[in-house]
PDB file of N, CA and C in Angstrom:
ATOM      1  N   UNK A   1      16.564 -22.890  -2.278  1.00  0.00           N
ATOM      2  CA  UNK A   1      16.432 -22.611  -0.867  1.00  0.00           C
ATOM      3  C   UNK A   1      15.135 -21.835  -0.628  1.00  0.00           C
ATOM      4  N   UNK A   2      14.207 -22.466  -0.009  1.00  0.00           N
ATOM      5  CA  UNK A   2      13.009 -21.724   0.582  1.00  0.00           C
ATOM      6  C   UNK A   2      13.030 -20.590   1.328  1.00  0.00           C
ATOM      7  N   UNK A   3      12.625 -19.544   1.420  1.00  0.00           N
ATOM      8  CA  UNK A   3      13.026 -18.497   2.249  1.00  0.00           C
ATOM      9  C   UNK A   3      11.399 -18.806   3.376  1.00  0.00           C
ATOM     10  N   UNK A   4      11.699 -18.434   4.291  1.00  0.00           N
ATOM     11  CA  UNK A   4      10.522 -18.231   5.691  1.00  0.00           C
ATOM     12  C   UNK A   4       9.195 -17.287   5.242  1.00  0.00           C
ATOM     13  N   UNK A   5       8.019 -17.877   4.570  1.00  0.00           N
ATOM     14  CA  UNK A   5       6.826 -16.501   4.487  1.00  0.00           C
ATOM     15  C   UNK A   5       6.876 -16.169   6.105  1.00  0.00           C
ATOM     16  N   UNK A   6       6.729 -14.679   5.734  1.00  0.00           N
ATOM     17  CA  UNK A   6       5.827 -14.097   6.867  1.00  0.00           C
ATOM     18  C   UNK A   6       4.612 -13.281   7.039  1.00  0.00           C
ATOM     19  N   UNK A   7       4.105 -13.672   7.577  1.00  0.00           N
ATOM     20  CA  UNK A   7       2.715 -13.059   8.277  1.00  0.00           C
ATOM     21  C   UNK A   7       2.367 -12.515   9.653  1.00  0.00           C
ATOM     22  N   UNK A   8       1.837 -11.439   9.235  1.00  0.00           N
ATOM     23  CA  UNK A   8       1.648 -10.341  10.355  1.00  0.00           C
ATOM     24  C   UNK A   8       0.178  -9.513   9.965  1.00  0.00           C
ATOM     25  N   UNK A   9      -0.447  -8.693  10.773  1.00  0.00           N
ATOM     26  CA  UNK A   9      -1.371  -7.577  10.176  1.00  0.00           C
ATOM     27  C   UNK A   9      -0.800  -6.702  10.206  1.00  0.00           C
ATOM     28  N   UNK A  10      -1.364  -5.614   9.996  1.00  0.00           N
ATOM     29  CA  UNK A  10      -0.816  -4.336   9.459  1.00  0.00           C
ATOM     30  C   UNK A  10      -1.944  -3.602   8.829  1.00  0.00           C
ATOM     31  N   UNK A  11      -2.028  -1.675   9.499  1.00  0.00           N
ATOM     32  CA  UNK A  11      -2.738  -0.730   8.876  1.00  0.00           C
ATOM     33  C   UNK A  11      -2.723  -0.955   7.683  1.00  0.00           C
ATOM     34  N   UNK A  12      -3.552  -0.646   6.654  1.00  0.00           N
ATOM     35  CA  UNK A  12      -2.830   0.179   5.176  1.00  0.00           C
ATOM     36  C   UNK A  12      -2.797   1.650   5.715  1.00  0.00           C
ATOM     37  N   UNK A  13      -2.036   2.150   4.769  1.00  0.00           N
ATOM     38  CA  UNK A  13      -1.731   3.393   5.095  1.00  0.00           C
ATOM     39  C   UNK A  13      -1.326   4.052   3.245  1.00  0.00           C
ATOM     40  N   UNK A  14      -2.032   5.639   3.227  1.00  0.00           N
ATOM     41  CA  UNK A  14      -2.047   6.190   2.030  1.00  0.00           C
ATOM     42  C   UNK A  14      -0.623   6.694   1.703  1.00  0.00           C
ATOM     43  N   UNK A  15       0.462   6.754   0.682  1.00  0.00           N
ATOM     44  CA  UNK A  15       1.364   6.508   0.244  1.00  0.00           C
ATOM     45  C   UNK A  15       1.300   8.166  -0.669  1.00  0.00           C
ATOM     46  N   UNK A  16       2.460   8.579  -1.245  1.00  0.00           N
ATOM     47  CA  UNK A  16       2.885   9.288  -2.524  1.00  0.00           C
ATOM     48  C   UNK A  16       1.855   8.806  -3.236  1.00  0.00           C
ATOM     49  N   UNK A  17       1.879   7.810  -4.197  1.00  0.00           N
ATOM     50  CA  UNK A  17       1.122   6.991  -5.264  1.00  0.00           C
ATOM     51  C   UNK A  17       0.770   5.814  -4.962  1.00  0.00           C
ATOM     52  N   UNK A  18       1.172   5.014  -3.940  1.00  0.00           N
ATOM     53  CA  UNK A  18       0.258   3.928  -3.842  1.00  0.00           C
ATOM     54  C   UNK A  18       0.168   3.745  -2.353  1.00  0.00           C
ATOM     55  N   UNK A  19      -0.995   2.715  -1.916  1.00  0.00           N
ATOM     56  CA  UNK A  19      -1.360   2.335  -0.540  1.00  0.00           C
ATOM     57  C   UNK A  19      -0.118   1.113  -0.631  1.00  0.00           C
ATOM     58  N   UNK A  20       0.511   1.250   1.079  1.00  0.00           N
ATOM     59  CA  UNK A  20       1.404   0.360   2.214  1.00  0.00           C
ATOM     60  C   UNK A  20       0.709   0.089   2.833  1.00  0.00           C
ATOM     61  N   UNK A  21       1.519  -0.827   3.260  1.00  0.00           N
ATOM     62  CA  UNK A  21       1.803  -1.263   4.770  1.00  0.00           C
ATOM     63  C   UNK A  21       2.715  -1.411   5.370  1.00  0.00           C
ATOM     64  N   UNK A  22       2.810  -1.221   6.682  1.00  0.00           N
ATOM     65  CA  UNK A  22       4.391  -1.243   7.288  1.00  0.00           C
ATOM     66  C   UNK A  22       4.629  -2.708   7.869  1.00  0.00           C
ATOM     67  N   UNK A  23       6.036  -3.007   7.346  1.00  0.00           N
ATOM     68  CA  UNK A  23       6.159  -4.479   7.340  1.00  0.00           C
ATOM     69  C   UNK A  23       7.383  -4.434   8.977  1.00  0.00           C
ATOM     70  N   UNK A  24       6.487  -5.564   9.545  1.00  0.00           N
ATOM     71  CA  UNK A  24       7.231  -5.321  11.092  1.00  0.00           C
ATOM     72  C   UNK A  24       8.942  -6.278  11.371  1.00  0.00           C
ATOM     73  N   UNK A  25       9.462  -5.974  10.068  1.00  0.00           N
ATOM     74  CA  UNK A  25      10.589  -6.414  10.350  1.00  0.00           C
ATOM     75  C   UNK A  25      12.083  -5.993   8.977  1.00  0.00           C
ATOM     76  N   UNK A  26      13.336  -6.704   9.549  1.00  0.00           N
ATOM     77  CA  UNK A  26      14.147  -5.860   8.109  1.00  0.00           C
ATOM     78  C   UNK A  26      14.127  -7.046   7.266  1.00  0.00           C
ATOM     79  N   UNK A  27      13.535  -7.426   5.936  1.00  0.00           N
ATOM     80  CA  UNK A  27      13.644  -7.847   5.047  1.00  0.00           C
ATOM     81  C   UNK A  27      15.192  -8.558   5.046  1.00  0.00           C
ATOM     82  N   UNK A  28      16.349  -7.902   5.032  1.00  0.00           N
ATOM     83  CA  UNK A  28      17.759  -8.304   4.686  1.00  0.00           C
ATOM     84  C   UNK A  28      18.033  -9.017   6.058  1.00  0.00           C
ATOM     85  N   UNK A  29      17.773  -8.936   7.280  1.00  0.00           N
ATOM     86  CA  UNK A  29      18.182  -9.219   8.246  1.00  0.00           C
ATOM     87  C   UNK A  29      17.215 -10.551   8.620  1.00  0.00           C
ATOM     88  N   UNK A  30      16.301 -10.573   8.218  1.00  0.00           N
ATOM     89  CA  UNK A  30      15.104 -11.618   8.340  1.00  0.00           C
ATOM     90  C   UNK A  30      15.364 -12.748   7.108  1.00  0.00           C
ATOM     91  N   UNK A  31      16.151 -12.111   6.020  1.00  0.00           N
ATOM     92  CA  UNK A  31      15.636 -13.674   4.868  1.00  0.00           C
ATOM     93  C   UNK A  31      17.533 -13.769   4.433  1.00  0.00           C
ATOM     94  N   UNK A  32      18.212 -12.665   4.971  1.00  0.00           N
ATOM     95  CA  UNK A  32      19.670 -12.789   4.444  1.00  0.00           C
ATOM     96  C   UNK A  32      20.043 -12.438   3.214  1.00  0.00           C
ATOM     97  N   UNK A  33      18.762 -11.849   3.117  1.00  0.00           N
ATOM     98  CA  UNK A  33      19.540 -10.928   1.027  1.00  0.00           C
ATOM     99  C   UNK A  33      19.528  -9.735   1.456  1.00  0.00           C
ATOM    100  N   UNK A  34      20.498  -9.049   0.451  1.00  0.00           N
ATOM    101  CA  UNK A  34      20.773  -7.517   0.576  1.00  0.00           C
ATOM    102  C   UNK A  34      19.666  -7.015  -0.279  1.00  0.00           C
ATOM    103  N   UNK A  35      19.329  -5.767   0.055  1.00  0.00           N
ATOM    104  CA  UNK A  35      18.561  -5.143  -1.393  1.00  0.00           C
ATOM    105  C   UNK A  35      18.893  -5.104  -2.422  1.00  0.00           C
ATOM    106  N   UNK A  36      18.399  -4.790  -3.049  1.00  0.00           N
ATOM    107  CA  UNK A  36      18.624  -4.784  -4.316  1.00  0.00           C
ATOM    108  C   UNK A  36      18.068  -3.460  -5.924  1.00  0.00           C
ATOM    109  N   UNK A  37      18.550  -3.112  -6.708  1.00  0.00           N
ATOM    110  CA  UNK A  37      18.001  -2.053  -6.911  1.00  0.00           C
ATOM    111  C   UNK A  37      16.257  -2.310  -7.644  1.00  0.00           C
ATOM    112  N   UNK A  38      15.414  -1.416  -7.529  1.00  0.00           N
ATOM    113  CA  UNK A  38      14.165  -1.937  -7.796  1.00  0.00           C
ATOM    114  C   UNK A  38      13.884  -1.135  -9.133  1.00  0.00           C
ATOM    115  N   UNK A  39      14.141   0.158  -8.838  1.00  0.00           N
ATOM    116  CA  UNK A  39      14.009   1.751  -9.618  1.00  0.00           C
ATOM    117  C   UNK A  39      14.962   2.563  -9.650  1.00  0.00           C
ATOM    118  N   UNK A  40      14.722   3.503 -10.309  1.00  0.00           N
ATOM    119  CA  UNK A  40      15.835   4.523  -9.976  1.00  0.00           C
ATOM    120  C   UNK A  40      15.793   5.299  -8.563  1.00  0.00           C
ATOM    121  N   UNK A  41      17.164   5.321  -7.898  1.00  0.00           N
ATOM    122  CA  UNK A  41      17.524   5.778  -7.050  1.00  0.00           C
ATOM    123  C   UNK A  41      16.613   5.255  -5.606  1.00  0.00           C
ATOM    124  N   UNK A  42      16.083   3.813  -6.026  1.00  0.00           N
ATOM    125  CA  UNK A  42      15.360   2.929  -4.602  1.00  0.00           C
ATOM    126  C   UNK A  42      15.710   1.317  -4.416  1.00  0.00           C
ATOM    127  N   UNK A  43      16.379   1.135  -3.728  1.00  0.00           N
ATOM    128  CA  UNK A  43      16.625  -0.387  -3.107  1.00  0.00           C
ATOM    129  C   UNK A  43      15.118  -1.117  -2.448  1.00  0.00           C
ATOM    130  N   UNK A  44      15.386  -2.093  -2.532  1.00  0.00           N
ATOM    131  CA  UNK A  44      14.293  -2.770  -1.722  1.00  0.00           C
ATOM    132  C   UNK A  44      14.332  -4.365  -1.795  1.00  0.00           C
ATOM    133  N   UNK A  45      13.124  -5.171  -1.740  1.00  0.00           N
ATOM    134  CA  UNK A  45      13.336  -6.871  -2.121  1.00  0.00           C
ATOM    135  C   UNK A  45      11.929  -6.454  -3.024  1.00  0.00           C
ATOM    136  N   UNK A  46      12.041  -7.830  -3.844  1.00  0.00           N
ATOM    137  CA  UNK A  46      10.881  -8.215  -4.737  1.00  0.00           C
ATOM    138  C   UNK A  46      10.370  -9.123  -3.574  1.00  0.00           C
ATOM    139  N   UNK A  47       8.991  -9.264  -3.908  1.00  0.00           N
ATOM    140  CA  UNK A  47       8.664 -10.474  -2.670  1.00  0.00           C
ATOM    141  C   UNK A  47       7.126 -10.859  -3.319  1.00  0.00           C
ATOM    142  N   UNK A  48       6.619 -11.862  -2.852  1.00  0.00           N
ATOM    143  CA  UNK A  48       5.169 -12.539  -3.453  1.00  0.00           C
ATOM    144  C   UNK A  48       4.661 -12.081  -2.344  1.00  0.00           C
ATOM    145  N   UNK A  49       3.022 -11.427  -2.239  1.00  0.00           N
ATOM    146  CA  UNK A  49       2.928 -10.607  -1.222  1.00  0.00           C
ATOM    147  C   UNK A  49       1.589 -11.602  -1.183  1.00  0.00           C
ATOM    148  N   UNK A  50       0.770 -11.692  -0.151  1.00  0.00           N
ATOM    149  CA  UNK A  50      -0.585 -11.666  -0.237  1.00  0.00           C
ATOM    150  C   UNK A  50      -1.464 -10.752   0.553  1.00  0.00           C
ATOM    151  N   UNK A  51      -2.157  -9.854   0.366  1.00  0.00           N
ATOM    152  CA  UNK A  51      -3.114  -9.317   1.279  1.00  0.00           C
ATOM    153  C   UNK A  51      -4.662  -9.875   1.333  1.00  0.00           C
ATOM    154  N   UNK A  52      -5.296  -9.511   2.246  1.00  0.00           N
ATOM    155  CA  UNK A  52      -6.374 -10.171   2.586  1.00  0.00           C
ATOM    156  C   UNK A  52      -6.790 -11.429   1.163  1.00  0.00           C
ATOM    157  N   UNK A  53      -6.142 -12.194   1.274  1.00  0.00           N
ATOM    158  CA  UNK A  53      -6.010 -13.826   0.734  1.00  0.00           C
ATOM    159  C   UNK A  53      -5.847 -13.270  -0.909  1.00  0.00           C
ATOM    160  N   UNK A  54      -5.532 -12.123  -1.484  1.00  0.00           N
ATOM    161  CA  UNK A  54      -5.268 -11.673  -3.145  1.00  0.00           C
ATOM    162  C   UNK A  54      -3.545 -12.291  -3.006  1.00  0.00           C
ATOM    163  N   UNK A  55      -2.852 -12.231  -3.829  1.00  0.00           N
ATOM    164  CA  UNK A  55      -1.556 -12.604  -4.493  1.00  0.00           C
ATOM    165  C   UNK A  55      -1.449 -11.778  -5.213  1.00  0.00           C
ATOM    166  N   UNK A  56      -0.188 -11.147  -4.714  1.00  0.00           N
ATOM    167  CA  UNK A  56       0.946 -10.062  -5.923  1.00  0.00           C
ATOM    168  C   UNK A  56       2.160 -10.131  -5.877  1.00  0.00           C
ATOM    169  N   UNK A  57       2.828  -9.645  -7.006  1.00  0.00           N
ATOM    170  CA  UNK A  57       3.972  -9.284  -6.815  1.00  0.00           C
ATOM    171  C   UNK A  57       3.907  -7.968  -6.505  1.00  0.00           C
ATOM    172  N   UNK A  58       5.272  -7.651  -5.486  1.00  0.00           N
ATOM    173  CA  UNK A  58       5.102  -6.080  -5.133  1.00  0.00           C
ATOM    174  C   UNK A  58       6.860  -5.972  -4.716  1.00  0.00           C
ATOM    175  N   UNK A  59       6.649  -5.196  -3.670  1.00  0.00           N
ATOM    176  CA  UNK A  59       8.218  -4.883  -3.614  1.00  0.00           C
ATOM    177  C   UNK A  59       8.163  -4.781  -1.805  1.00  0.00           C
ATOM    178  N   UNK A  60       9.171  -4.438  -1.155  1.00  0.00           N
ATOM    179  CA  UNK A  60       9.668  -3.812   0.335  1.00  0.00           C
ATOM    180  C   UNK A  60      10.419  -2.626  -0.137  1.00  0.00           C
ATOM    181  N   UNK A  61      10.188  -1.843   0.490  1.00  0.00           N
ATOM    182  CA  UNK A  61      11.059  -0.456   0.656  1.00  0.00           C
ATOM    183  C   UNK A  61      11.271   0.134   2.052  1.00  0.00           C
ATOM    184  N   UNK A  62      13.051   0.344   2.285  1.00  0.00           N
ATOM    185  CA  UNK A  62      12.917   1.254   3.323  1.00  0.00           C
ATOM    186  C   UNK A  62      12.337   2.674   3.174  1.00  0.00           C
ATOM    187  N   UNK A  63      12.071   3.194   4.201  1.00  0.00           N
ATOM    188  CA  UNK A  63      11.929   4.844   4.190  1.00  0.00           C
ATOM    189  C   UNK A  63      11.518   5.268   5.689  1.00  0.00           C
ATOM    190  N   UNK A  64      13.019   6.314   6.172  1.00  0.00           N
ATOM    191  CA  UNK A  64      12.848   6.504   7.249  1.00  0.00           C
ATOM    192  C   UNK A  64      12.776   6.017   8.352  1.00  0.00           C
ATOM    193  N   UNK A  65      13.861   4.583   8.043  1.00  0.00           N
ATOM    194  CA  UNK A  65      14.369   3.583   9.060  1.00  0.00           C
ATOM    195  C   UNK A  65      13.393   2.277   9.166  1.00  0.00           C
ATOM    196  N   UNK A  66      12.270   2.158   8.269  1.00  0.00           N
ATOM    197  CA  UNK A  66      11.324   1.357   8.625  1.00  0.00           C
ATOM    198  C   UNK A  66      11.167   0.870   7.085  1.00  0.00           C
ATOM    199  N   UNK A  67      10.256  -0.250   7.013  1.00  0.00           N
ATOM    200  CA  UNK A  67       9.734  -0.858   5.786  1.00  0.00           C
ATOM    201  C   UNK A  67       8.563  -0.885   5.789  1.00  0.00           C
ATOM    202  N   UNK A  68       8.254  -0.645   4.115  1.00  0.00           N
ATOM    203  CA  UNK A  68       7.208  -0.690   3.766  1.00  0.00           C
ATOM    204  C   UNK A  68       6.735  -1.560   2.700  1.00  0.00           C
ATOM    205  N   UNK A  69       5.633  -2.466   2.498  1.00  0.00           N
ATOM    206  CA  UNK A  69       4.833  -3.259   1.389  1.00  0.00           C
ATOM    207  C   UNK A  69       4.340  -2.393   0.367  1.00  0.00           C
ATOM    208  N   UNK A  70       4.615  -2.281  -0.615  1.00  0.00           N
ATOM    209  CA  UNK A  70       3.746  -1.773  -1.629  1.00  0.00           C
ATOM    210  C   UNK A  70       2.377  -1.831  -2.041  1.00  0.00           C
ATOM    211  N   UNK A  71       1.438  -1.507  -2.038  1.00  0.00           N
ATOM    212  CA  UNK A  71       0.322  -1.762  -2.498  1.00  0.00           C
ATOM    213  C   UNK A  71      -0.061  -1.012  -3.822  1.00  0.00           C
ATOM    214  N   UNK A  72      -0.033  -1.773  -4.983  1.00  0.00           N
ATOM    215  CA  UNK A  72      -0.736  -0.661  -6.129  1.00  0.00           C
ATOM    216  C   UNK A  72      -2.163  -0.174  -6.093  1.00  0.00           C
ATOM    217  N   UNK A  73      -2.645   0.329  -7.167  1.00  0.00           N
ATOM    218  CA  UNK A  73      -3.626   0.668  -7.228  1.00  0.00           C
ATOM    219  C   UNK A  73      -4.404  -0.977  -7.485  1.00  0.00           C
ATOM    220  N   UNK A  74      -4.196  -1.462  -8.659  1.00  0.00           N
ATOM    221  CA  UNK A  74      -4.936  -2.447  -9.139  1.00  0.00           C
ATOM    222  C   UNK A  74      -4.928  -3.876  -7.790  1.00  0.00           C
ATOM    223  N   UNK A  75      -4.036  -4.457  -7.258  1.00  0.00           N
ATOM    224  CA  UNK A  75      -3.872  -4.924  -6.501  1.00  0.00           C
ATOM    225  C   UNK A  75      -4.715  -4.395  -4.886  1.00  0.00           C
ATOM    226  N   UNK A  76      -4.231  -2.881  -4.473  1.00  0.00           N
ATOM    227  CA  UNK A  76      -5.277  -2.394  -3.754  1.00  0.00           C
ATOM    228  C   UNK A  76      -6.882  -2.485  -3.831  1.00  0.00           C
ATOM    229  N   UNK A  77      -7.534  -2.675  -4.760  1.00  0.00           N
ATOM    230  CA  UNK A  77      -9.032  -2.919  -5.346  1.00  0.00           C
ATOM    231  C   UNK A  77      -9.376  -4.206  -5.118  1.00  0.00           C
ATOM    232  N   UNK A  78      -8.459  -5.401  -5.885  1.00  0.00           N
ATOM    233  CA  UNK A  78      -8.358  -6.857  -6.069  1.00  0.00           C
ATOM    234  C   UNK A  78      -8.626  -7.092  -4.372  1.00  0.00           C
ATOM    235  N   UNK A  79      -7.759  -6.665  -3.834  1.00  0.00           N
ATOM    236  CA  UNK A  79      -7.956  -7.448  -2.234  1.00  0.00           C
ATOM    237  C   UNK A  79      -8.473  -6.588  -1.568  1.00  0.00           C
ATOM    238  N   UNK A  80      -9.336  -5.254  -1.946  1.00  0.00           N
ATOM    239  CA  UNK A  80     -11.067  -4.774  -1.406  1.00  0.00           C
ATOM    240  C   UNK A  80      -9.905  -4.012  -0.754  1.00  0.00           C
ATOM    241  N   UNK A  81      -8.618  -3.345  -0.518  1.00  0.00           N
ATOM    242  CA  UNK A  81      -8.496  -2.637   0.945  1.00  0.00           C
ATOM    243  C   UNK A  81      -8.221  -1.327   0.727  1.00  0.00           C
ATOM    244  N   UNK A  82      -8.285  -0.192   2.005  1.00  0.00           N
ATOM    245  CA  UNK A  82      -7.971   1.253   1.834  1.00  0.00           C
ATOM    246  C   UNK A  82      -7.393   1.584   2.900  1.00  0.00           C
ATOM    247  N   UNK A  83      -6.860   2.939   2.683  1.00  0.00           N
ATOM    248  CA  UNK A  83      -6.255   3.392   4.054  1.00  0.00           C
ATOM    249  C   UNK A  83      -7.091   3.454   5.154  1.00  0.00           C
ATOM    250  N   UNK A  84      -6.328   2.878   6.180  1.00  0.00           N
ATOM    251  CA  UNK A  84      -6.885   2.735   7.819  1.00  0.00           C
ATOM    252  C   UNK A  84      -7.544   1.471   8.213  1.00  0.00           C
ATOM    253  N   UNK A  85      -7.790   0.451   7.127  1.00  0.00           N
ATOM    254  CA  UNK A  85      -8.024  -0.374   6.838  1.00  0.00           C
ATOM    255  C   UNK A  85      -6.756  -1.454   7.605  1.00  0.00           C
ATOM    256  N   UNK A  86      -7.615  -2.710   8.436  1.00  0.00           N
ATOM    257  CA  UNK A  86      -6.262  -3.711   8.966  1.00  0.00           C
ATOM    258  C   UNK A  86      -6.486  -4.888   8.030  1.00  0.00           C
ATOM    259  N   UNK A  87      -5.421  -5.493   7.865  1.00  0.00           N
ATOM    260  CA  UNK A  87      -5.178  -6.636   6.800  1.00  0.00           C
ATOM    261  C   UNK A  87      -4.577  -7.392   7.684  1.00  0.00           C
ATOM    262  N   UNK A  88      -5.005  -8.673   6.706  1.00  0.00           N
ATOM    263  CA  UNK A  88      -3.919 -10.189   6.769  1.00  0.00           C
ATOM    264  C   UNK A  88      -2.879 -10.031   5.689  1.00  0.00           C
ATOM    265  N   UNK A  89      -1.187  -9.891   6.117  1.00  0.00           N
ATOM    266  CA  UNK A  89      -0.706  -9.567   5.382  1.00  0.00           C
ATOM    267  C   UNK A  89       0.584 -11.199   5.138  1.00  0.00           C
ATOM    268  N   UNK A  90       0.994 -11.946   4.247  1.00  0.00           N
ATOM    269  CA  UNK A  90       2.116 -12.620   4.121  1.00  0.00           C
ATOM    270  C   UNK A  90       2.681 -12.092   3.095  1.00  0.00           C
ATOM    271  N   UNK A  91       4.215 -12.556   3.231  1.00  0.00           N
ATOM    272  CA  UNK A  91       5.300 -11.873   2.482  1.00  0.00           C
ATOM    273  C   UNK A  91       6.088 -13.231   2.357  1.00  0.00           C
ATOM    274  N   UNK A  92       6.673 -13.165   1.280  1.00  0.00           N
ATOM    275  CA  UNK A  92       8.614 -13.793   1.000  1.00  0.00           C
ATOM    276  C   UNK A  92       8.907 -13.563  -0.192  1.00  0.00           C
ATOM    277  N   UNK A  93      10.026 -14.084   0.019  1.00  0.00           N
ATOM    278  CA  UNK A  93      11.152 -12.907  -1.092  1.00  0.00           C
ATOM    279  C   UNK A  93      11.057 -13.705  -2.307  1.00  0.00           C
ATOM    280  N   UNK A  94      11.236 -12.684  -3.210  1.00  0.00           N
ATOM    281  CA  UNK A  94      10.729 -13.368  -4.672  1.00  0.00           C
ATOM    282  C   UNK A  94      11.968 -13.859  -5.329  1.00  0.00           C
ATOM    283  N   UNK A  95      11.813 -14.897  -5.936  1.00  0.00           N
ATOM    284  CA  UNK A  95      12.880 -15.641  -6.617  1.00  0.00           C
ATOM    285  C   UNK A  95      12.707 -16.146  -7.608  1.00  0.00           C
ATOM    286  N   UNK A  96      14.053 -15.492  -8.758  1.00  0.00           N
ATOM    287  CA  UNK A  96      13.944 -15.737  -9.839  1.00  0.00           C
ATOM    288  C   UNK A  96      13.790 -17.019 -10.552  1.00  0.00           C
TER     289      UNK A  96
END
Protein backbone atom coordinates (compact mmCIF):
# COMPACT_ATOMS: atom_id res chain seq x y z
CA UNK A 1 0.00 0.00 0.00
CA UNK A 2 1.45 3.36 -1.10
CA UNK A 3 1.13 5.90 1.48
CA UNK A 4 0.40 9.85 0.05
CA UNK A 5 4.13 11.88 -0.13
CA UNK A 6 3.75 15.15 1.15
CA UNK A 7 5.06 18.37 0.34
CA UNK A 8 5.02 21.59 1.90
CA UNK A 9 7.86 24.40 2.82
CA UNK A 10 8.88 24.97 5.98
CA UNK A 11 11.52 27.22 8.21
CA UNK A 12 14.45 25.09 9.41
CA UNK A 13 14.65 25.78 12.73
CA UNK A 14 17.78 25.04 15.37
CA UNK A 15 16.91 21.97 17.54
CA UNK A 16 18.63 20.36 21.03
CA UNK A 17 21.10 18.48 18.53
CA UNK A 18 19.83 18.65 15.29
CA UNK A 19 18.11 21.20 12.71
CA UNK A 20 13.83 20.67 12.02
CA UNK A 21 11.32 21.52 10.50
CA UNK A 22 7.85 21.79 11.47
CA UNK A 23 5.79 19.42 9.55
CA UNK A 24 2.21 21.04 8.88
CA UNK A 25 0.25 18.12 9.68
CA UNK A 26 -0.34 14.75 12.19
CA UNK A 27 1.62 12.06 10.61
CA UNK A 28 -0.93 9.24 12.29
CA UNK A 29 -3.98 11.08 11.26
CA UNK A 30 -2.68 11.89 7.67
CA UNK A 31 -1.13 8.29 6.59
CA UNK A 32 -3.22 6.05 9.39
CA UNK A 33 -0.22 4.55 11.36
CA UNK A 34 0.22 4.99 14.96
CA UNK A 35 3.70 5.91 16.16
CA UNK A 36 5.82 4.00 16.87
CA UNK A 37 8.80 3.73 19.24
CA UNK A 38 11.96 5.37 17.57
CA UNK A 39 14.35 5.78 20.89
CA UNK A 40 14.16 5.67 24.23
CA UNK A 41 11.33 7.27 25.77
CA UNK A 42 10.24 8.99 21.95
CA UNK A 43 7.46 7.88 19.53
CA UNK A 44 7.36 9.16 16.15
CA UNK A 45 7.16 7.68 12.20
CA UNK A 46 10.25 6.69 10.16
CA UNK A 47 9.62 8.44 6.86
CA UNK A 48 11.90 9.02 3.46
CA UNK A 49 12.31 12.69 3.75
CA UNK A 50 13.62 14.95 0.98
CA UNK A 51 14.83 18.47 1.58
CA UNK A 52 15.80 20.89 -0.93
CA UNK A 53 15.89 17.82 -3.67
CA UNK A 54 18.73 15.62 -0.96
CA UNK A 55 17.01 12.14 0.23
CA UNK A 56 17.07 10.80 3.83
CA UNK A 57 15.94 8.77 6.10
CA UNK A 58 14.88 10.67 9.21
CA UNK A 59 12.09 10.44 11.58
CA UNK A 60 8.64 12.81 12.72
CA UNK A 61 8.41 13.67 16.26
CA UNK A 62 5.77 15.19 18.31
CA UNK A 63 6.77 17.91 20.81
CA UNK A 64 4.45 20.22 22.31
CA UNK A 65 1.39 19.34 20.32
CA UNK A 66 3.08 19.84 16.96
CA UNK A 67 5.53 17.83 14.62
CA UNK A 68 8.66 17.95 13.77
CA UNK A 69 11.20 16.57 10.69
CA UNK A 70 14.44 15.73 11.81
CA UNK A 71 17.30 17.11 10.25
CA UNK A 72 20.86 15.67 11.13
CA UNK A 73 23.88 17.14 10.99
CA UNK A 74 25.25 15.23 7.90
CA UNK A 75 22.02 15.38 5.96
CA UNK A 76 21.67 19.19 7.11
CA UNK A 77 25.11 20.02 5.01
CA UNK A 78 24.12 17.44 2.03
CA UNK A 79 20.98 19.62 1.24
CA UNK A 80 23.15 23.14 1.91
CA UNK A 81 20.38 24.21 4.73
CA UNK A 82 20.46 26.19 8.23
CA UNK A 83 18.34 27.67 10.64
CA UNK A 84 15.91 30.37 9.29
CA UNK A 85 16.51 29.00 6.17
CA UNK A 86 12.95 28.03 3.90
CA UNK A 87 12.99 24.65 2.18
CA UNK A 88 11.23 22.37 -0.26
CA UNK A 89 10.28 19.82 2.03
CA UNK A 90 8.51 16.01 0.95
CA UNK A 91 7.79 13.36 3.36
CA UNK A 92 6.16 9.59 3.52
CA UNK A 93 6.23 7.06 5.79
CA UNK A 94 8.91 4.61 5.63
CA UNK A 95 8.27 1.04 4.98
CA UNK A 96 9.83 -1.85 5.82
Amino acid sequence: MKMKKKNFKAEVISGHKEDAVEVPFDPAKEWGIPPKPLWRGRRGHFVNATVNDFSFESSIVPRQKKFYLLIDTEAGKAARVSAGVLVRVAVEPYVE
